[in-house]
PDB file of N, CA and C in Angstrom:
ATOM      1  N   UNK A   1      97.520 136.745  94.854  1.00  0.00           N
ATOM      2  CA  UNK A   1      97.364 138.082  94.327  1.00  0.00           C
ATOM      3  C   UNK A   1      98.203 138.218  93.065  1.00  0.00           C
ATOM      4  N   UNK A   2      97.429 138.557  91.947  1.00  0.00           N
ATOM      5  CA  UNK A   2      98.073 139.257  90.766  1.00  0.00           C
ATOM      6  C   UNK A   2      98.881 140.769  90.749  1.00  0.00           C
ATOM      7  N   UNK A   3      99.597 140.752  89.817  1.00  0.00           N
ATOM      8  CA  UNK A   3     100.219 142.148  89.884  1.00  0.00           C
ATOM      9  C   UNK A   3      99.061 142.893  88.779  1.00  0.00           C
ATOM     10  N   UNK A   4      98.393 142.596  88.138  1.00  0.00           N
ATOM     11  CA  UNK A   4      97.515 143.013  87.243  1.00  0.00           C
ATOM     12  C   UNK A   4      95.724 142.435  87.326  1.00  0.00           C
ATOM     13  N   UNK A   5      95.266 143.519  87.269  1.00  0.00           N
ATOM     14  CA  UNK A   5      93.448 143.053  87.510  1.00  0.00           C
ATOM     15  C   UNK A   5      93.338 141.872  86.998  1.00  0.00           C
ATOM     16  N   UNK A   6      92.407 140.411  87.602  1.00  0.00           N
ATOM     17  CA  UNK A   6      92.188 139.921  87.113  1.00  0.00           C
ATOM     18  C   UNK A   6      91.185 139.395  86.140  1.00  0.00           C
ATOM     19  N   UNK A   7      90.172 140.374  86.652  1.00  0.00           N
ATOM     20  CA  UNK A   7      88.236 140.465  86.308  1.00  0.00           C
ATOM     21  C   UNK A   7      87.932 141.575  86.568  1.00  0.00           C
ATOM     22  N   UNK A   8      87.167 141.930  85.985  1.00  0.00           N
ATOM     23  CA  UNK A   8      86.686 143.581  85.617  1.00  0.00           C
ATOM     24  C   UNK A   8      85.382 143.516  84.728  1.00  0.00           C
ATOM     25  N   UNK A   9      84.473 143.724  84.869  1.00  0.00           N
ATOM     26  CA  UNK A   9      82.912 144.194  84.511  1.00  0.00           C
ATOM     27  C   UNK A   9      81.851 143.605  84.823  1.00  0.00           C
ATOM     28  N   UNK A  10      81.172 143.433  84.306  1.00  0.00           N
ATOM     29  CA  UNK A  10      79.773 142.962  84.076  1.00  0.00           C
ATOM     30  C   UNK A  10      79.392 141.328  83.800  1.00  0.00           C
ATOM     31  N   UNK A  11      78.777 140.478  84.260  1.00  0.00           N
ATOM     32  CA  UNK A  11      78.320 139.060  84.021  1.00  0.00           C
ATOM     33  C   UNK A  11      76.635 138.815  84.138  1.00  0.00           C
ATOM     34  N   UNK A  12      76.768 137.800  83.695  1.00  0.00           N
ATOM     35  CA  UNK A  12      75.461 137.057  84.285  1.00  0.00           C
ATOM     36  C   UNK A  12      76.031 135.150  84.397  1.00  0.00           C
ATOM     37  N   UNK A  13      75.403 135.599  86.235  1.00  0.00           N
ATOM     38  CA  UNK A  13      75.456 133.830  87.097  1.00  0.00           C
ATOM     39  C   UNK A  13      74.214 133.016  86.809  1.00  0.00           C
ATOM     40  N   UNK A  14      74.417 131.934  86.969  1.00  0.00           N
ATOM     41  CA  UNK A  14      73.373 130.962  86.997  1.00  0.00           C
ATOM     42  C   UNK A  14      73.634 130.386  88.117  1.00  0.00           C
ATOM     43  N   UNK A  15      72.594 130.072  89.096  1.00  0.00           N
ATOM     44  CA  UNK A  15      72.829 129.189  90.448  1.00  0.00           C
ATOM     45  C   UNK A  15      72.996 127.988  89.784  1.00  0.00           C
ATOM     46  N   UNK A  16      74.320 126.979  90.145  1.00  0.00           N
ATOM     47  CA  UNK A  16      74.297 125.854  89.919  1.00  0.00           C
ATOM     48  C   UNK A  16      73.524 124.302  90.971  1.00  0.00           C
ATOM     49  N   UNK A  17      73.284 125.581  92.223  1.00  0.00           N
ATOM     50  CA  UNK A  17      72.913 124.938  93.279  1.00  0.00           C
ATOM     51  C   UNK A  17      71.993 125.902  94.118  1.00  0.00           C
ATOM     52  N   UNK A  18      70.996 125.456  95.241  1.00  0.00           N
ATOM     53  CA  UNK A  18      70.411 126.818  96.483  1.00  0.00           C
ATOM     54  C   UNK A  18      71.748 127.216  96.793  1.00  0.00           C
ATOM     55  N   UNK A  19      71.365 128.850  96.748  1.00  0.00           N
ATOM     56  CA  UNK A  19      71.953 129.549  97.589  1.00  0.00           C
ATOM     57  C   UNK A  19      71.190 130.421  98.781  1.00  0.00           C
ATOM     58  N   UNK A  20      71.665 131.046  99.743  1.00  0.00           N
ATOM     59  CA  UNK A  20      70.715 132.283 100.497  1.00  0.00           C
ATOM     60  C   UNK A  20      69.999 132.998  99.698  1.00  0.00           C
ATOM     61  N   UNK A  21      70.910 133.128  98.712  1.00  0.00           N
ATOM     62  CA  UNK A  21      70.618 134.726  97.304  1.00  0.00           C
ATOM     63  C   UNK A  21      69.775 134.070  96.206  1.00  0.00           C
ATOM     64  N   UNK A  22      70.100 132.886  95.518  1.00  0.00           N
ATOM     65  CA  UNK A  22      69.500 132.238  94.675  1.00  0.00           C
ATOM     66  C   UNK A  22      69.084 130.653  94.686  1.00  0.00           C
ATOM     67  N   UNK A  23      68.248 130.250  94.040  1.00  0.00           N
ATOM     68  CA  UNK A  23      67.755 128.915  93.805  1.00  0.00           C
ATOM     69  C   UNK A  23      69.134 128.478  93.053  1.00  0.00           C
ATOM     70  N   UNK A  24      68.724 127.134  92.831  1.00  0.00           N
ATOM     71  CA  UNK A  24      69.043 126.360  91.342  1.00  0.00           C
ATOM     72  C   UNK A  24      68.322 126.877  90.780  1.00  0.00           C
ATOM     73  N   UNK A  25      69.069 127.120  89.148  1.00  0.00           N
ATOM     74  CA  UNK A  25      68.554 127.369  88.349  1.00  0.00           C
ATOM     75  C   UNK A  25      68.449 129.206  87.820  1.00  0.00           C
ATOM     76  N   UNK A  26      68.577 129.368  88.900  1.00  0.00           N
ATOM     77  CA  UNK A  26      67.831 131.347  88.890  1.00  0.00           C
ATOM     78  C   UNK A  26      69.110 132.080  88.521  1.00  0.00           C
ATOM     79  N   UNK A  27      68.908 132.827  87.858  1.00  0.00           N
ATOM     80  CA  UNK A  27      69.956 134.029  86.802  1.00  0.00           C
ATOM     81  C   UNK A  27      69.932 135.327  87.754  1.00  0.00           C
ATOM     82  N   UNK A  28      71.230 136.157  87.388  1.00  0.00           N
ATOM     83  CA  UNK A  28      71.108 137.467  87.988  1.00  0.00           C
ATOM     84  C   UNK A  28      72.277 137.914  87.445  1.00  0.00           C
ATOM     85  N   UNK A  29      72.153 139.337  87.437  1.00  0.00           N
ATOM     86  CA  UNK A  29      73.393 140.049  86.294  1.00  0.00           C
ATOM     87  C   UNK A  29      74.440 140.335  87.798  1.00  0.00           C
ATOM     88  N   UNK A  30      76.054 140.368  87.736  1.00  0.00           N
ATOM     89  CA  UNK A  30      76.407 141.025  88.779  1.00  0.00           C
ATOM     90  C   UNK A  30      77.738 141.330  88.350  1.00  0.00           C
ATOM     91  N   UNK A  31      78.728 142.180  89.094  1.00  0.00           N
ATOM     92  CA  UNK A  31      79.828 142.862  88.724  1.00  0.00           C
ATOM     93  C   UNK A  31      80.654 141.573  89.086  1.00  0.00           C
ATOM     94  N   UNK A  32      82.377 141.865  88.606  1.00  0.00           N
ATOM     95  CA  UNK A  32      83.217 141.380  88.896  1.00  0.00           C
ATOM     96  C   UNK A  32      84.694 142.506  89.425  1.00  0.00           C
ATOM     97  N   UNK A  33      85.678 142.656  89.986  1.00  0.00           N
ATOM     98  CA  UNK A  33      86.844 143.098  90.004  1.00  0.00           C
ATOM     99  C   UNK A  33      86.971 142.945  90.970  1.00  0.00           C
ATOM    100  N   UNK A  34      88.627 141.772  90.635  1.00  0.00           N
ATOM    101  CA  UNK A  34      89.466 141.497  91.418  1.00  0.00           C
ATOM    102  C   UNK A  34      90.814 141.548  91.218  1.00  0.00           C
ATOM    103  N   UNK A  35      91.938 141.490  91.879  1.00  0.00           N
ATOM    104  CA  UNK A  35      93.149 141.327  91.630  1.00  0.00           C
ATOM    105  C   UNK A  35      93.695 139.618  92.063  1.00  0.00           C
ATOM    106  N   UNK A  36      92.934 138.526  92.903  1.00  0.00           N
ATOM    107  CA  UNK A  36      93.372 137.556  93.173  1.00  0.00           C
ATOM    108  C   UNK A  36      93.055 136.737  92.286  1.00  0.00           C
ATOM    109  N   UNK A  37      93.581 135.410  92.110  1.00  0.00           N
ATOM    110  CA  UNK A  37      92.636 134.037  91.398  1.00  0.00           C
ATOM    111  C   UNK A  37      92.784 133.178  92.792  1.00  0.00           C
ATOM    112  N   UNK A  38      91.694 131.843  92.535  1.00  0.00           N
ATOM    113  CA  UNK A  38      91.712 130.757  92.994  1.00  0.00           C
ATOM    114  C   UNK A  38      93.111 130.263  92.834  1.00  0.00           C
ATOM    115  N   UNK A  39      93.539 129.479  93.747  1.00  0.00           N
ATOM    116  CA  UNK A  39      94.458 128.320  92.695  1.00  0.00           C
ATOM    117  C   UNK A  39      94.393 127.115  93.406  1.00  0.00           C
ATOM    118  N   UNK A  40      93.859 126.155  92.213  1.00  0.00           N
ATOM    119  CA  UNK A  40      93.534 124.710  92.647  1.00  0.00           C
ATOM    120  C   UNK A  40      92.198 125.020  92.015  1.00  0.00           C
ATOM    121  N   UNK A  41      91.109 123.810  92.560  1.00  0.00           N
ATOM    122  CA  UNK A  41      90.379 123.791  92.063  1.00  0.00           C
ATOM    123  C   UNK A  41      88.673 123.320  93.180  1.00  0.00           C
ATOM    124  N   UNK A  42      87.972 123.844  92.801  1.00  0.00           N
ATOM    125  CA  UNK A  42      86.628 123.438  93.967  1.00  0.00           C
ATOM    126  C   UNK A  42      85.830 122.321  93.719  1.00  0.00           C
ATOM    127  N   UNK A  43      85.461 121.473  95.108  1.00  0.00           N
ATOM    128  CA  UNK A  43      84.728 120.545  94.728  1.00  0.00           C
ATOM    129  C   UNK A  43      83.574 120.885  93.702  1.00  0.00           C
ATOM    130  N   UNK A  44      83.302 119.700  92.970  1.00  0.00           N
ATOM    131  CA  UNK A  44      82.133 120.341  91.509  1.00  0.00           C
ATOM    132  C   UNK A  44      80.816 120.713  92.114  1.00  0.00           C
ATOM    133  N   UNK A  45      80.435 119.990  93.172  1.00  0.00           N
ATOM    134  CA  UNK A  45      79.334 119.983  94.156  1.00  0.00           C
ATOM    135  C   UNK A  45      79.111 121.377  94.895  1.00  0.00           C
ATOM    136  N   UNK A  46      79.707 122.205  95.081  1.00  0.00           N
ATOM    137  CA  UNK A  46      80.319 123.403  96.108  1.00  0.00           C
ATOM    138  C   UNK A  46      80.130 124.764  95.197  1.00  0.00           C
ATOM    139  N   UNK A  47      80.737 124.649  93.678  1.00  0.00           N
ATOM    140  CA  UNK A  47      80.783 125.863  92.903  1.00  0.00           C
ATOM    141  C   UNK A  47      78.842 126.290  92.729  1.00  0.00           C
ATOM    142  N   UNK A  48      79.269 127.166  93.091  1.00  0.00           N
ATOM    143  CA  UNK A  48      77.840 128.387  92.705  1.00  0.00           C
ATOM    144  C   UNK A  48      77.546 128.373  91.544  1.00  0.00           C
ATOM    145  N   UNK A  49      78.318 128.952  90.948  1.00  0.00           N
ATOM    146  CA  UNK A  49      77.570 129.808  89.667  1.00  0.00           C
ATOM    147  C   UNK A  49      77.959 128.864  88.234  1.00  0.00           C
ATOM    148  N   UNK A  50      77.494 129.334  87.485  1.00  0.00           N
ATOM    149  CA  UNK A  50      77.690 129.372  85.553  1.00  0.00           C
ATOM    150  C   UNK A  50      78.068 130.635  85.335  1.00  0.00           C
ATOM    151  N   UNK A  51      79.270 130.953  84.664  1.00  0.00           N
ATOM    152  CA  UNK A  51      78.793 132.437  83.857  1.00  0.00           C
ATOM    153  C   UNK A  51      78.637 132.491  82.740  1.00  0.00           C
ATOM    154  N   UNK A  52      77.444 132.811  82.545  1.00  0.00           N
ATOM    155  CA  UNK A  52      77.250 132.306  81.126  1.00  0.00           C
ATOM    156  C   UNK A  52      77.742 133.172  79.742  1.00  0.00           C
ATOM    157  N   UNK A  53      78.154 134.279  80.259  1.00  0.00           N
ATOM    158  CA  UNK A  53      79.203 135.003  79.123  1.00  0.00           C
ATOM    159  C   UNK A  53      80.160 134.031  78.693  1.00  0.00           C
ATOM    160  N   UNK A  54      80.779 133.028  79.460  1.00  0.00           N
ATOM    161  CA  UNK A  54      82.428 132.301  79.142  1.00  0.00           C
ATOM    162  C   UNK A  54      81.948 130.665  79.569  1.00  0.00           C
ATOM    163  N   UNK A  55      80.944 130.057  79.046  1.00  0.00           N
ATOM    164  CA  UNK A  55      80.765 128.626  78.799  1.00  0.00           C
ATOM    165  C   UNK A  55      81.781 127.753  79.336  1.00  0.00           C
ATOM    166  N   UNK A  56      81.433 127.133  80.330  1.00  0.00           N
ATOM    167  CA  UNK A  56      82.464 126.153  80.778  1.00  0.00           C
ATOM    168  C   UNK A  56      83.165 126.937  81.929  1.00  0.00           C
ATOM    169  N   UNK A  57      83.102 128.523  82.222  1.00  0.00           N
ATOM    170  CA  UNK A  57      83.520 128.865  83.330  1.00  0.00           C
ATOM    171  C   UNK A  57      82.861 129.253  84.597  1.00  0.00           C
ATOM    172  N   UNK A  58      83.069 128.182  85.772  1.00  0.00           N
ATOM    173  CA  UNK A  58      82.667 128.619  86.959  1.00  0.00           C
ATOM    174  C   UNK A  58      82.887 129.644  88.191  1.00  0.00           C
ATOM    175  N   UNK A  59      82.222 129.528  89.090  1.00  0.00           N
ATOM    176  CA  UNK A  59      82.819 130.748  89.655  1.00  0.00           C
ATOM    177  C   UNK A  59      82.229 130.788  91.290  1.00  0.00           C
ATOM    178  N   UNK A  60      82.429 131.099  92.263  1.00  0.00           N
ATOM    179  CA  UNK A  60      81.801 131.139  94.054  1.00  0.00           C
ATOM    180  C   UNK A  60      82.275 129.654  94.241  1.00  0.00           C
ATOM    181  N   UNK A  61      81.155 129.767  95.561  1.00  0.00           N
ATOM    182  CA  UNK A  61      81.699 128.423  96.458  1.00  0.00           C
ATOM    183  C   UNK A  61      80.438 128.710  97.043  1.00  0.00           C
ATOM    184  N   UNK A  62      79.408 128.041  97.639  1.00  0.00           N
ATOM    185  CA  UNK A  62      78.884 127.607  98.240  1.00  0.00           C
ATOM    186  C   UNK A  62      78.229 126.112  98.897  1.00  0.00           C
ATOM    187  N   UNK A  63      78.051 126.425 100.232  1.00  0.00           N
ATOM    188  CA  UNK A  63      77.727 125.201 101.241  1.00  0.00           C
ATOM    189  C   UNK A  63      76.733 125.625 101.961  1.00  0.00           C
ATOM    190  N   UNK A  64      75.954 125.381 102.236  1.00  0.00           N
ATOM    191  CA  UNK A  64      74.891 125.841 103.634  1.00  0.00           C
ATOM    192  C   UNK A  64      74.618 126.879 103.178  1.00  0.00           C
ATOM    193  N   UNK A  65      74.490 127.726 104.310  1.00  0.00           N
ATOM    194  CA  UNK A  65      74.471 129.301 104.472  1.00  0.00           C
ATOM    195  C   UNK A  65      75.328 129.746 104.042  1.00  0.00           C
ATOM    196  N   UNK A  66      76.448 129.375 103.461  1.00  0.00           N
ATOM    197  CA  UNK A  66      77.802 129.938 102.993  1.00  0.00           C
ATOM    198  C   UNK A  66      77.989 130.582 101.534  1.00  0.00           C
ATOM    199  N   UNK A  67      78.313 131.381 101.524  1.00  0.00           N
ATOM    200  CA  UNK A  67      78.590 131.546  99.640  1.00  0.00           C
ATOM    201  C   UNK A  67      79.342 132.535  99.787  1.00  0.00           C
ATOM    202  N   UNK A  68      80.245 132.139  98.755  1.00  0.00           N
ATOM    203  CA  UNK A  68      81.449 133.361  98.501  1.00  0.00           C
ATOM    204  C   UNK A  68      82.055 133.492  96.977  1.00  0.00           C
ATOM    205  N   UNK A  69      82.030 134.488  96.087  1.00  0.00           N
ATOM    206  CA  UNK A  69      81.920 134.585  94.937  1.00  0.00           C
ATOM    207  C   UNK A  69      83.061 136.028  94.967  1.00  0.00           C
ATOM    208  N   UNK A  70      83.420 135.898  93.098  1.00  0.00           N
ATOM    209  CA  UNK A  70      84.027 137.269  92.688  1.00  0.00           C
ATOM    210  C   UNK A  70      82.820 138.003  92.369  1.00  0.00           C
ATOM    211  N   UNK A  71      81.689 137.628  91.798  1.00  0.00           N
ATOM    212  CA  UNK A  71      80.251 137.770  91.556  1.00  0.00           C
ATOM    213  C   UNK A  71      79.538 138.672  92.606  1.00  0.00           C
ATOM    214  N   UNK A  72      79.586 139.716  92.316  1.00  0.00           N
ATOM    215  CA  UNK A  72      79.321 141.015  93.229  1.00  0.00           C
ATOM    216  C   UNK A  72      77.745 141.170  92.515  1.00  0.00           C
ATOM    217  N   UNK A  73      76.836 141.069  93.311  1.00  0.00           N
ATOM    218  CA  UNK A  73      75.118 140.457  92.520  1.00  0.00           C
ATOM    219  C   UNK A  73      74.629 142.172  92.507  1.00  0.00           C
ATOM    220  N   UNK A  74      74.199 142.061  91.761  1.00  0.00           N
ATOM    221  CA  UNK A  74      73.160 143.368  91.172  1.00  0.00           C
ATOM    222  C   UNK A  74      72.014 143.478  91.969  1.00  0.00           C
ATOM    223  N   UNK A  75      71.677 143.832  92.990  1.00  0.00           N
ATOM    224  CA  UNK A  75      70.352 143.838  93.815  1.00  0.00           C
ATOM    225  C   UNK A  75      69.014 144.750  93.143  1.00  0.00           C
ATOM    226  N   UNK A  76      69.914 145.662  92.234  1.00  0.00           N
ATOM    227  CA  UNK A  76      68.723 146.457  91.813  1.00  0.00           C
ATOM    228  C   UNK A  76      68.396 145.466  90.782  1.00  0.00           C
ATOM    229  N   UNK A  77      69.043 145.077  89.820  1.00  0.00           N
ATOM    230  CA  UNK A  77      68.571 144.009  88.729  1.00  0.00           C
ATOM    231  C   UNK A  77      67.714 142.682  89.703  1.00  0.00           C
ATOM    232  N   UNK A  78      67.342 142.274  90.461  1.00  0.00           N
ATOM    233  CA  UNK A  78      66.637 141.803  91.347  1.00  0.00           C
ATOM    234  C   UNK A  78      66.431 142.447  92.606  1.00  0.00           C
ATOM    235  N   UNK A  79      65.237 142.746  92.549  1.00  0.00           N
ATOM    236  CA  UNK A  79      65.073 143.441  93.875  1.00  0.00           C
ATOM    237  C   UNK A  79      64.480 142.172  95.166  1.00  0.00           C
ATOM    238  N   UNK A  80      64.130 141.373  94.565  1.00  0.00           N
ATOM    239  CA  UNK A  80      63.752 140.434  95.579  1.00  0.00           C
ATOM    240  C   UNK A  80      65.266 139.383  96.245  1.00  0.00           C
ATOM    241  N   UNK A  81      66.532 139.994  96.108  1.00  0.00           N
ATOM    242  CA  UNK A  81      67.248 139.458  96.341  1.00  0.00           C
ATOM    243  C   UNK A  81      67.316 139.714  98.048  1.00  0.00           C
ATOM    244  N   UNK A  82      67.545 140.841  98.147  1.00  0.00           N
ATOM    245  CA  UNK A  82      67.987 142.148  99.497  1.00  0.00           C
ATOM    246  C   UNK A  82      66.827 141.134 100.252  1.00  0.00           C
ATOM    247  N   UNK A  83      65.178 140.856 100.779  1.00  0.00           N
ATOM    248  CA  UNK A  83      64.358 140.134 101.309  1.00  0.00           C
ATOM    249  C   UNK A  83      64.900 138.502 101.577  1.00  0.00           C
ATOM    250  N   UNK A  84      65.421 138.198 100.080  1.00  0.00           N
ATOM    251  CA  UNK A  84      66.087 137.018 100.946  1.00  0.00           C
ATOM    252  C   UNK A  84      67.406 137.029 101.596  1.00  0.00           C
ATOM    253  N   UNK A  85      68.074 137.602 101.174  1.00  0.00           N
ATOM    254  CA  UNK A  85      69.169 137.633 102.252  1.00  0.00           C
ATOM    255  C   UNK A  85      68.706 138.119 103.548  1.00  0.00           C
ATOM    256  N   UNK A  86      67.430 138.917 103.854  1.00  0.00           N
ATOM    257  CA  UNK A  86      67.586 139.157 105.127  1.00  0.00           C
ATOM    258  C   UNK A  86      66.557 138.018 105.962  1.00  0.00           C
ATOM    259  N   UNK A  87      65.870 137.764 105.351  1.00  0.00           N
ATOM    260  CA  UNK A  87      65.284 136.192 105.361  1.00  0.00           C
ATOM    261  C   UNK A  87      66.092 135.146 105.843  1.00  0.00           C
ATOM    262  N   UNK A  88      67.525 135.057 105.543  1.00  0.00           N
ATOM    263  CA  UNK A  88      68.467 134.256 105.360  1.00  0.00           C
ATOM    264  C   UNK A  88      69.031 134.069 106.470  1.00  0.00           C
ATOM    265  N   UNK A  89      69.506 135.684 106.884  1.00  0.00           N
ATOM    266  CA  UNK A  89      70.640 135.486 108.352  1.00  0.00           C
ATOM    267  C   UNK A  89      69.265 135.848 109.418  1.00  0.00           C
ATOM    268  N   UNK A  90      67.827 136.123 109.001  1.00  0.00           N
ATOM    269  CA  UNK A  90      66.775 135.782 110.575  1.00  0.00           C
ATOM    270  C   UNK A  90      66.693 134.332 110.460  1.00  0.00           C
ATOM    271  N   UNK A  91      66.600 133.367 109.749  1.00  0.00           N
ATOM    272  CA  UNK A  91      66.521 132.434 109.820  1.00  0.00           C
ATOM    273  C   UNK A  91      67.882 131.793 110.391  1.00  0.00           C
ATOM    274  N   UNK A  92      69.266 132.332 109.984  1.00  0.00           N
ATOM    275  CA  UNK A  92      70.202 131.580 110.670  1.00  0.00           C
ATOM    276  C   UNK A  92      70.462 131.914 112.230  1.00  0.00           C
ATOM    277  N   UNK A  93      69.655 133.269 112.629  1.00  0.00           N
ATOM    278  CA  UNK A  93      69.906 133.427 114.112  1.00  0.00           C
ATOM    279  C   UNK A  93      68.680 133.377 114.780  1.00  0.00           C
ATOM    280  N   UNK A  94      68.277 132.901 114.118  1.00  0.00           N
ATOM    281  CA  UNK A  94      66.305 131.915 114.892  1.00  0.00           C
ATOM    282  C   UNK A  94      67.012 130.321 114.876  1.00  0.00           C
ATOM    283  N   UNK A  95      67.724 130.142 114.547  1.00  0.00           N
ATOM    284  CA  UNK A  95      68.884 128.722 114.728  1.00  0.00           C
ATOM    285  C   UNK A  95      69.693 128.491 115.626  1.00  0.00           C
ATOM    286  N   UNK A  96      70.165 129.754 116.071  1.00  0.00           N
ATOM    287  CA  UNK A  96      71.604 129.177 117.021  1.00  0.00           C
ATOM    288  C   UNK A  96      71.074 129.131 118.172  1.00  0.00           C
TER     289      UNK A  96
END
């Protein structure tokens, strides 16, 4: 935890990999604000996103069904997002 915000507004992600929410490849605008950072660094295989405002900076974590981001996704700027996520967790509890 920072004593001062660390991220604050507006982005656009690029899936670097499938996610629940996105393909490879697929764009979506989404918020940021936080007060924590990472520290260390994520396998290259694992990071989610591109942001493509800041070239060269990554951002989430995803594995499986897993994803966890500062990347707070815009559902209205995709509305077909909200269908797959719920797509996502019937499919993960048509699993267990």
């Amino acid at each position: 935890m920072e004593r001062r915000r660390v991220g604050l507004g507006y982005l656009t992600v690029q899936a670097l990999q499938d996610t629940p929410l996105l393909a490879k490849g697929e764009r979506v605008r989404a918020h940021e604000f936080h007060w924590s950072r990472l520290e260390g660094s994520l396998p290259p295989e694992r990071v989610a996103f591109q942001v493509e405002e800041h070239p060269g900076r990554r951002e989430g974590f995803a594995e499986g069904n897993f994803l966890a981001s500062y990347a707070h996704m815009h559902f209205g700027a995709r509305p077909d997002l909200a269908p797959r996520f719920v797509g996502a967790c019937a499919a993960w509890a048509g699993g267990r």
